[in-house]
Each structure stands twice: as structure tokens, then as C-alpha cells.
Protein backbone atom coordinates (compact mmCIF):
# COMPACT_ATOMS: atom_id res chain seq x y z
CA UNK A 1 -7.72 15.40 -12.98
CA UNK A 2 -6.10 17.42 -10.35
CA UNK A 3 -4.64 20.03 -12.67
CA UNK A 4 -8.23 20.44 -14.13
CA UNK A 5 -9.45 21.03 -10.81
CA UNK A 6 -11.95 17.98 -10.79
CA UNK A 7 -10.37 16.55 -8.05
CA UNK A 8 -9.35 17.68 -4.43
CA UNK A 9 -6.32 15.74 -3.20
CA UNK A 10 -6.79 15.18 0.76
CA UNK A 11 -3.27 14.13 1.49
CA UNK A 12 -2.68 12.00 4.96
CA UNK A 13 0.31 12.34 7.54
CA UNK A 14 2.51 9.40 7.63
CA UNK A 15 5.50 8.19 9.94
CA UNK A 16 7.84 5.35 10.38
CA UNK A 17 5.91 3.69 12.63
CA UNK A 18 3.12 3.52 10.20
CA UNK A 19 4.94 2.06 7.72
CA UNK A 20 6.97 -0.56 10.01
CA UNK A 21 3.68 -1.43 12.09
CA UNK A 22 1.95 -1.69 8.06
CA UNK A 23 5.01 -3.87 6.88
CA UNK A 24 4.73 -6.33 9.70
CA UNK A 25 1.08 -7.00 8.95
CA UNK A 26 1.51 -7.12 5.75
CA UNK A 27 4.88 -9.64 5.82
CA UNK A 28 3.22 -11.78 8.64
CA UNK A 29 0.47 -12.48 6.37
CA UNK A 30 2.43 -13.02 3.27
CA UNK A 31 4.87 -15.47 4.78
CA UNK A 32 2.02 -17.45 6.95
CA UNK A 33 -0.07 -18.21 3.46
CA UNK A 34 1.83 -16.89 0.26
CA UNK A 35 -1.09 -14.30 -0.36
CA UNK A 36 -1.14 -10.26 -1.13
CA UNK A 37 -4.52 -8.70 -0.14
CA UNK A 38 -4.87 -8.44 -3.82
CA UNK A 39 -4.54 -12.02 -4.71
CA UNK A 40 -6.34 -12.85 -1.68
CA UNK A 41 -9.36 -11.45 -3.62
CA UNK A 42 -8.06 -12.95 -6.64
CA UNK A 43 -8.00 -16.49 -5.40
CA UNK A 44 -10.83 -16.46 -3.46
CA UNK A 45 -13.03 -15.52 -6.69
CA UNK A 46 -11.26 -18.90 -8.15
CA UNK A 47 -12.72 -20.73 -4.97
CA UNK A 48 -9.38 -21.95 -3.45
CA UNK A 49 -10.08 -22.80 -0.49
CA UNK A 50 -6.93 -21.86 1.00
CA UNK A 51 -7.51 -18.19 0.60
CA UNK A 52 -10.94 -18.67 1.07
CA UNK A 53 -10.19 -20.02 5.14
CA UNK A 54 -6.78 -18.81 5.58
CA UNK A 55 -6.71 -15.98 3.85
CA UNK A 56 -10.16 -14.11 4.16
CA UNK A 57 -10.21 -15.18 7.97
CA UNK A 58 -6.76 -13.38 8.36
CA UNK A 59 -7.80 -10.75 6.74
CA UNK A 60 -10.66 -10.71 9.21
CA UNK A 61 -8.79 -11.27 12.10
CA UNK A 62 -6.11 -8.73 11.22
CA UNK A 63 -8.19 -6.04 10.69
CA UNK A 64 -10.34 -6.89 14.12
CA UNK A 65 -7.06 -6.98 16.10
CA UNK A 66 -5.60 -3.66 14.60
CA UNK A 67 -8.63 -2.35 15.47
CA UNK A 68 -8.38 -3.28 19.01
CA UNK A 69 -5.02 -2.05 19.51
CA UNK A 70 -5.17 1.08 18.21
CA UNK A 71 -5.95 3.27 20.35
CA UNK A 72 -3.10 2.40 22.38
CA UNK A 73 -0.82 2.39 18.51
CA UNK A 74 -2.30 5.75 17.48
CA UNK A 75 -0.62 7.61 20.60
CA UNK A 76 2.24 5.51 20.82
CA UNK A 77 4.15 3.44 17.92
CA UNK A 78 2.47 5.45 15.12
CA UNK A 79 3.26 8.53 15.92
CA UNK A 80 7.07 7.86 16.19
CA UNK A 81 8.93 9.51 13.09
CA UNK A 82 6.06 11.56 11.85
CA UNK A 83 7.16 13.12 8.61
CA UNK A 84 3.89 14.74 7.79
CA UNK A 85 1.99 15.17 4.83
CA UNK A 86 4.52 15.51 1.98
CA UNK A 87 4.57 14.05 -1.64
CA UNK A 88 7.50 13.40 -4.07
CA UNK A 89 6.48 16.59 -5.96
CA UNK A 90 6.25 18.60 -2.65
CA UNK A 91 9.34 17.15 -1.12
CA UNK A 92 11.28 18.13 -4.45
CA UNK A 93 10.21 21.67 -4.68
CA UNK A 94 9.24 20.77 -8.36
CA UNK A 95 5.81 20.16 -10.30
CA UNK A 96 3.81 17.39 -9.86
CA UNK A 97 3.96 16.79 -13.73
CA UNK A 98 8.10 16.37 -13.33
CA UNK A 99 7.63 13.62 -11.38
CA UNK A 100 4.36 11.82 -13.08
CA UNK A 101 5.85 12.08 -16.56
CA UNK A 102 8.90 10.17 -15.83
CA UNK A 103 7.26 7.72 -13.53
CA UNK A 104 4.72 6.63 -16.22
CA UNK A 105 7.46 6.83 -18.77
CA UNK A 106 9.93 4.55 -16.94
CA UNK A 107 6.88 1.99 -16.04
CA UNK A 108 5.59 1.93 -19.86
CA UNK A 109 9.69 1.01 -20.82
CA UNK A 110 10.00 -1.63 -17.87
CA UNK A 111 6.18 -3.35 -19.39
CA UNK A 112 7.93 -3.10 -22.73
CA UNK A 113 10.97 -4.75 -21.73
CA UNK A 114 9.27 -7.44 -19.51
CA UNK A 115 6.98 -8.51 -22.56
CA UNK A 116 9.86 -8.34 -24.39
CA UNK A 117 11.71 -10.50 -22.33
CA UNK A 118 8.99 -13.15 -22.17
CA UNK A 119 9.67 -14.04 -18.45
């Protein structure tokens, strides 16, 4: 859709700190209850009550606390190892279609191969 220009990609800076500050939030809440944000949604729609308590008042309370603290994360822990906007296209000089046509390739095979596999 971007090559046909029906799309504008607005592309967000990232950093380490981002992604370590994202990982803990994300692992603290996986390890506490077993649940992805995803299957959160998932299980909740099933009516376990489980995710319906634990997991949609974490989510609540997660979001409320990050949004607490950060203003103080935003100058501080999130800013440390700023790499800036780049992409995997961008960062190889190449493309965007050399890097999408073997992505979607390889994930196709490994679908194949898992359905194959019956695991």
C-alpha cells in the first residue's frame, strides 16, 4: 500500500530503554498470570475469570502506573540508547521489497512446516 502511495508511513524513534522498560512490563505480566495482551483479550471473551480480574485489572493498572511515571521515564530511562527512526530496509541501504519478500516467504515455509509437523 505504501508503494502505491495509499499510505504514509509515520515511523517512531526508538531506544534501548524503550525496549528494556517495554520488556519488563511485558515479562512481569506474563510470568505473574501466564497471559499475552493478546490472549488477555482472548480469554476474557471466553469469560475466564482469571484474565477477566487478573489480567484486565493489570492491564489497567499497568497502563495507569506507566502513565504516572512517565514524565520522569521520557527524560530519563527512555531516552538512553536512542537509535532513531530506522527500519530493516533503511538500516540495509536496500528496498523495502528485499526485505518483505523474504520475510513473508520464510513465514509461509515455517506455517508449512509447522502444519506439517502436526505439533
Amino acid at each position: 500500500m505504501k508503494s502505491l502511495g495509499w499510505i504514509k508511513l509515520s515511523l517512531k524513534s526508538g531506544s534501548v530503554g524503550m525496549n528494556v522498560v517495554g520488556a519488563l512490563i511485558f515479562g512481569v505480566g506474563f510470568a505473574i498470570l501466564g497471559y499475552c495482551p493478546g490472549t488477555i483479550a482472548g480469554a476474557i471473551g471466553n469469560g475466564y475469570l482469571d484474565a477477566i480480574t487478573g489480567g484486565l485489572a493489570g492491564i489497567l493498572l499497568g497502563t495507569w502506573i506507566f502513565a504516572i511515571m512517565y514524565p520522569k521515564l521520557k527524560e530519563g530511562i527512555l531516552k538512553k540508547g536512542d537509535y532513531g527512526d530506522i527500519t530493516i530496509p533503511g538500516l540495509l541501504k536496500v528496498n523495502q521489497w528485499v526485505v518483505v519478500v523474504p520475510a513473508v516467504t520464510l513465514i509461509v515455509l515455517v506455517l508449512y512446516w509447522i502444519e506439517k509437523a502436526n505439533l
